[in-house]
Protein backbone atom coordinates (compact mmCIF):
# COMPACT_ATOMS: atom_id res chain seq x y z
CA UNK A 1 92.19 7.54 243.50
CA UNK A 2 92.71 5.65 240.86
CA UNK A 3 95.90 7.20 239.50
CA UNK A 4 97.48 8.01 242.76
CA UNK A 5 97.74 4.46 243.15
CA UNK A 6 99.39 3.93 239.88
CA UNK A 7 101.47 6.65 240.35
CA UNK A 8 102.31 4.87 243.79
CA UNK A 9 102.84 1.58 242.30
CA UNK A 10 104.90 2.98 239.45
CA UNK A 11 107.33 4.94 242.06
CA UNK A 12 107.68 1.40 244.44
CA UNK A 13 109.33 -1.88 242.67
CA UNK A 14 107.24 -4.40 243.95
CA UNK A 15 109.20 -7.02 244.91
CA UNK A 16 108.60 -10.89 246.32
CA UNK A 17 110.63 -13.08 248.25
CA UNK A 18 112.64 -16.14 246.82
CA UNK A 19 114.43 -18.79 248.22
CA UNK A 20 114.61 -21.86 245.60
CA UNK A 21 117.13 -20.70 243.23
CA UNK A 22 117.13 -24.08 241.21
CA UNK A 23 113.75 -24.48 241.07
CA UNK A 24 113.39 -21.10 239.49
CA UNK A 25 116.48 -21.69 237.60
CA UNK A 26 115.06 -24.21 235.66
CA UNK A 27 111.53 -22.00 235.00
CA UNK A 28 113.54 -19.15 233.45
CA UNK A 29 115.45 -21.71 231.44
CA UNK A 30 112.15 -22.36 229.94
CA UNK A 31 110.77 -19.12 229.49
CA UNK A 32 112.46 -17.54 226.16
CA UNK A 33 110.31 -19.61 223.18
CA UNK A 34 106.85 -19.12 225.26
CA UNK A 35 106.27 -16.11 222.83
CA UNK A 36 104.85 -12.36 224.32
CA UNK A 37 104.65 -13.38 227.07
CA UNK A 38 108.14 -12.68 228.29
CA UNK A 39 108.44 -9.59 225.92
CA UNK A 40 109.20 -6.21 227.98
CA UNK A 41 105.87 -4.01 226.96
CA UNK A 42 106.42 -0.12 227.55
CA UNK A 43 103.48 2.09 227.43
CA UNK A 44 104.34 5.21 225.48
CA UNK A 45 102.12 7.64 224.61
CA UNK A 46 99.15 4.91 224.41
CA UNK A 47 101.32 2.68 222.45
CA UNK A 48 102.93 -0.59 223.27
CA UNK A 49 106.05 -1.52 222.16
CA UNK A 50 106.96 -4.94 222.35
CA UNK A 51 111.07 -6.42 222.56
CA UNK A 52 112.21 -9.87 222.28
CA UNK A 53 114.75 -9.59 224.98
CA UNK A 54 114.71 -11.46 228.04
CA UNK A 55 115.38 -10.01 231.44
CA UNK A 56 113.93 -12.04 233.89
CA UNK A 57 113.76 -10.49 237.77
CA UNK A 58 113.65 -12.46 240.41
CA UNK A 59 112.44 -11.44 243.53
CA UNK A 60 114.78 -11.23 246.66
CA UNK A 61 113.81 -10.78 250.21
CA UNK A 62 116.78 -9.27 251.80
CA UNK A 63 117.63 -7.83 254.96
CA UNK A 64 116.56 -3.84 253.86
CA UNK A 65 113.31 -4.71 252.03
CA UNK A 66 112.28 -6.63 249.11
CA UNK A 67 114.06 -5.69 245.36
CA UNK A 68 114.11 -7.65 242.47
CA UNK A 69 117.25 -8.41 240.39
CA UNK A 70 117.71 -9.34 236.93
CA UNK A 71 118.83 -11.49 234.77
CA UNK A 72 119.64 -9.73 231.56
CA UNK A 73 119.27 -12.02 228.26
CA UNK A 74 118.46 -14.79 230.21
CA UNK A 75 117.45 -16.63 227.13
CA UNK A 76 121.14 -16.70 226.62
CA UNK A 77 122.42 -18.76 229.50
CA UNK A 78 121.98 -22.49 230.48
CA UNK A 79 120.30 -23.70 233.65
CA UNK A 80 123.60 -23.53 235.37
CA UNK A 81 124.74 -19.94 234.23
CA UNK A 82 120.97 -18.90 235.26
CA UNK A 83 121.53 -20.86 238.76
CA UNK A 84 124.68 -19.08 239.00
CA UNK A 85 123.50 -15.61 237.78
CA UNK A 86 121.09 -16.49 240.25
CA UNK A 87 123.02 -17.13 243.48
CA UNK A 88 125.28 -14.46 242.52
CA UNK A 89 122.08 -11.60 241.98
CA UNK A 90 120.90 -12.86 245.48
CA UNK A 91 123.69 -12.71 247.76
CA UNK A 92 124.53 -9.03 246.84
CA UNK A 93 120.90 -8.16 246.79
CA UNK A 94 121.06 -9.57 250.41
CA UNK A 95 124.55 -7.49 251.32
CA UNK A 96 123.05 -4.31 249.28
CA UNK A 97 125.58 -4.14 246.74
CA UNK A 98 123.69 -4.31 243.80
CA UNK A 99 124.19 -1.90 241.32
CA UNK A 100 121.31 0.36 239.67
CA UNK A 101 121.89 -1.87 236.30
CA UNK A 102 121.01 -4.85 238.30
CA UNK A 103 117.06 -4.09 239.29
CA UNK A 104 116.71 -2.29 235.54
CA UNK A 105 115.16 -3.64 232.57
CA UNK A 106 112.73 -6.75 233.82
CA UNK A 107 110.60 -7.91 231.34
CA UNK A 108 109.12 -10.74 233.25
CA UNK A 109 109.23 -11.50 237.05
CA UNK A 110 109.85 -14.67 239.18
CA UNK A 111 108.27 -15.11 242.53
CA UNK A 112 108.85 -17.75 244.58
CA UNK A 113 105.83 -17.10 247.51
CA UNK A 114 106.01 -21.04 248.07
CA UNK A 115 109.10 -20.86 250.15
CA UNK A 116 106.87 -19.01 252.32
CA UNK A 117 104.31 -21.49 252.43
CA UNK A 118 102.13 -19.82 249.84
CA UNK A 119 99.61 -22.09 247.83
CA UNK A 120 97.59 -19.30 246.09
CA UNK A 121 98.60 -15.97 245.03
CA UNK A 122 97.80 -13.12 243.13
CA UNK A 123 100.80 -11.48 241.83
CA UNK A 124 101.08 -7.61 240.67
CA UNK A 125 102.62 -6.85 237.46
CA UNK A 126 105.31 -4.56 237.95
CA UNK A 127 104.83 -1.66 235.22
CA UNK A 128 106.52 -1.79 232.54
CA UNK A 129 106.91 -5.26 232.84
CA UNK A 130 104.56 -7.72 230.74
CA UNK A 131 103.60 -10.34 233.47
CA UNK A 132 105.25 -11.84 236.46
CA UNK A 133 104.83 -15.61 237.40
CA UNK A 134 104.90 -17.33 241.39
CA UNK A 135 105.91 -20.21 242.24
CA UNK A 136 103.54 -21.80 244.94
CA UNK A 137 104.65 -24.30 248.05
CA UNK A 138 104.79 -28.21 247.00
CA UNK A 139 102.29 -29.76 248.74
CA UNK A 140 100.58 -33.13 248.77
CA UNK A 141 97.21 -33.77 247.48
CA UNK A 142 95.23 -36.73 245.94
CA UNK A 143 95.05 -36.81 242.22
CA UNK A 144 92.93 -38.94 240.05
CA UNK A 145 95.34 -41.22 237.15
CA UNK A 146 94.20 -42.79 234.03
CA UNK A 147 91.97 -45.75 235.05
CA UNK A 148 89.99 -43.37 237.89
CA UNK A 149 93.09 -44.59 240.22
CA UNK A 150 93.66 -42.01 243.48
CA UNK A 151 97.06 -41.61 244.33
CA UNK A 152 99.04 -39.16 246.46
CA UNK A 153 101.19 -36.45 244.46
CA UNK A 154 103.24 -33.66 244.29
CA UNK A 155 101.54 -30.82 243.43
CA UNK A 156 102.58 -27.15 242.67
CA UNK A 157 100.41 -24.23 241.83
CA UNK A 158 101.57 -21.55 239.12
CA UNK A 159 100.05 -17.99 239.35
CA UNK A 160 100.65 -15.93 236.20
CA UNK A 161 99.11 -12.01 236.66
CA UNK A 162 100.10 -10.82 233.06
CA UNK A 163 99.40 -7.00 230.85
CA UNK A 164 96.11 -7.21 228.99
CA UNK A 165 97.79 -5.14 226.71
CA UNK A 166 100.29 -7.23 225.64
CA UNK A 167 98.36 -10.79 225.39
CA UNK A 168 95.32 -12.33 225.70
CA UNK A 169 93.67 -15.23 227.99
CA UNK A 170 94.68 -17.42 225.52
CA UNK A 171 97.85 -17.04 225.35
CA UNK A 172 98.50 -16.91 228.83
CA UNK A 173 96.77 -20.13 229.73
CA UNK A 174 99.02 -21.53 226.54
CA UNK A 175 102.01 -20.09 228.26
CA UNK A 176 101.37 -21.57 231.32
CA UNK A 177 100.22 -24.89 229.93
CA UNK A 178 103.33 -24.53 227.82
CA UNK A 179 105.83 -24.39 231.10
CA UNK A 180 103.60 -27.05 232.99
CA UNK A 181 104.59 -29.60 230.33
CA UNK A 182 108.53 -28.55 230.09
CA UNK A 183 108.64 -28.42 234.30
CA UNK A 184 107.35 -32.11 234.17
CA UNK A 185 109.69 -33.36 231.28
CA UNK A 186 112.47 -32.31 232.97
CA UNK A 187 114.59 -35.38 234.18
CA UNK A 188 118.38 -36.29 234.73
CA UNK A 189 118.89 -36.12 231.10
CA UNK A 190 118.08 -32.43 230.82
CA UNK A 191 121.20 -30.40 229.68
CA UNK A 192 122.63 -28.07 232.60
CA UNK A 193 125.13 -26.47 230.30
C-alpha cells in the first residue's frame, strides 16, 4: 500500500493555494543563506544528491486545479524581481499558460494556506523536493513581553514538513528560527532592489 501511494504522490504535483504574493515575496528573499534546507535533494539509486540552486515553487490555486510555479535561482533576484516573478508566475498559472519549464525544478515550496484561513498545517513534501514551508493566517492572540506584561499581537504560524534525508531536526528548527528573526527585522529600511 505503501508504495502505491508513493507512486501516486510521485505522479500528482501537490500543489497549495496562495494569495499574498508580498508576503511570500519577502520569505523567499530570505531563504538562499538558510543552508540545506533549500537545496533540491534527488534520490538516485539510494543516494542523495544535494545542489545549491534555488528554485522556489509557489503554490497557485487557479481556475483548473492547483500547480505550483517556480522561481528559478531565486537567490538571484531582489524582493521586487521575486514579487514580480511572482505576480507574473501567478497570473499565467491562473490563465493556463504556463509552460512545462515553469512547474520544473522546485527545490523548496511556498504555501500560503493562511489566505484560506489556515492556522495549522501539515504540509507534504513534494518528491524530489527537500521541504516545503506554509504560511499560516495572521491572527490575534495574547502574548506575554519582558516584565510578564500581556499584550495583544500579531501572530503567524510557520509549518515547515522537510526530507529526513536531507537534514535533521536541528537544522530545521534553526532554519525556521533563522527566517522568524529576518521576517521580524524587516522594516521600511529593507532593500526592495
Amino acid at each position: 500500500m505503501y508504495r502505491v501511494r508513493q507512486r501516486r504522490s510521485r505522479r500528482r504535483n501537490l500543489v497549495h493555494g496562495m494569495n499574498s504574493l508580498e508576503r511570500i515575496s519577502k520569505k523567499v528573499y530570505h531563504l538562499w543563506d538558510m543552508g540545506s534546507a533549500v537545496h533540491y535533494c534527488a534520490r538516485c539509486s539510494e543516494r542523495i544528491i544535494l545542489k545549491k540552486r534555488m528554485h522556489i515553487g509557489i503554490a497557485v490555486a487557479a481556475p483548473h486545479g492547483l500547480v505550483v510555479p517556480v522561481v528559478h535561482d531565486a537567490d538571484h533576484l531582489s524582493i521586487s524581481a521575486l514579487a514580480k516573478t511572482c505576480r507574473d508566475l501567478t497570473a499565467r498559472a491562473r490563465e493556463n499558460k504556463l509552460t512545462l519549464a515553469d512547474v520544473q525544478g522546485g527545490t523548496f515550496t511556498v504555501n500560503n494556506t493562511g489566505a484560506l484561513g489556515s492556522v495549522l498545517s501539515q504540509p507534504l513534501v513534494n518528491p524530489p523536493q527537500a521541504a516545503i514551508l506554509t504560511t499560516e493566517a495572521i491572527v490575534k492572540r495574547l502574548v506575554v513581553l519582558p516584565g510578564d506584561a500581556i499584550a495583544v499581537r500579531s501572530i503567524m504560524n510557520l509549518c515547515l514538513s522537510f526530507d529526513h534525508r536531507v537534514m535533521d531536526g536541528a537544522e530545521a528548527t534553526g532554519f525556521l528560527s533563522s527566517l522568524k528573526r529576518r521576517l521580524e527585522a524587516i522594516g521600511p529600511e529593507t532593500p526592495l532592489y
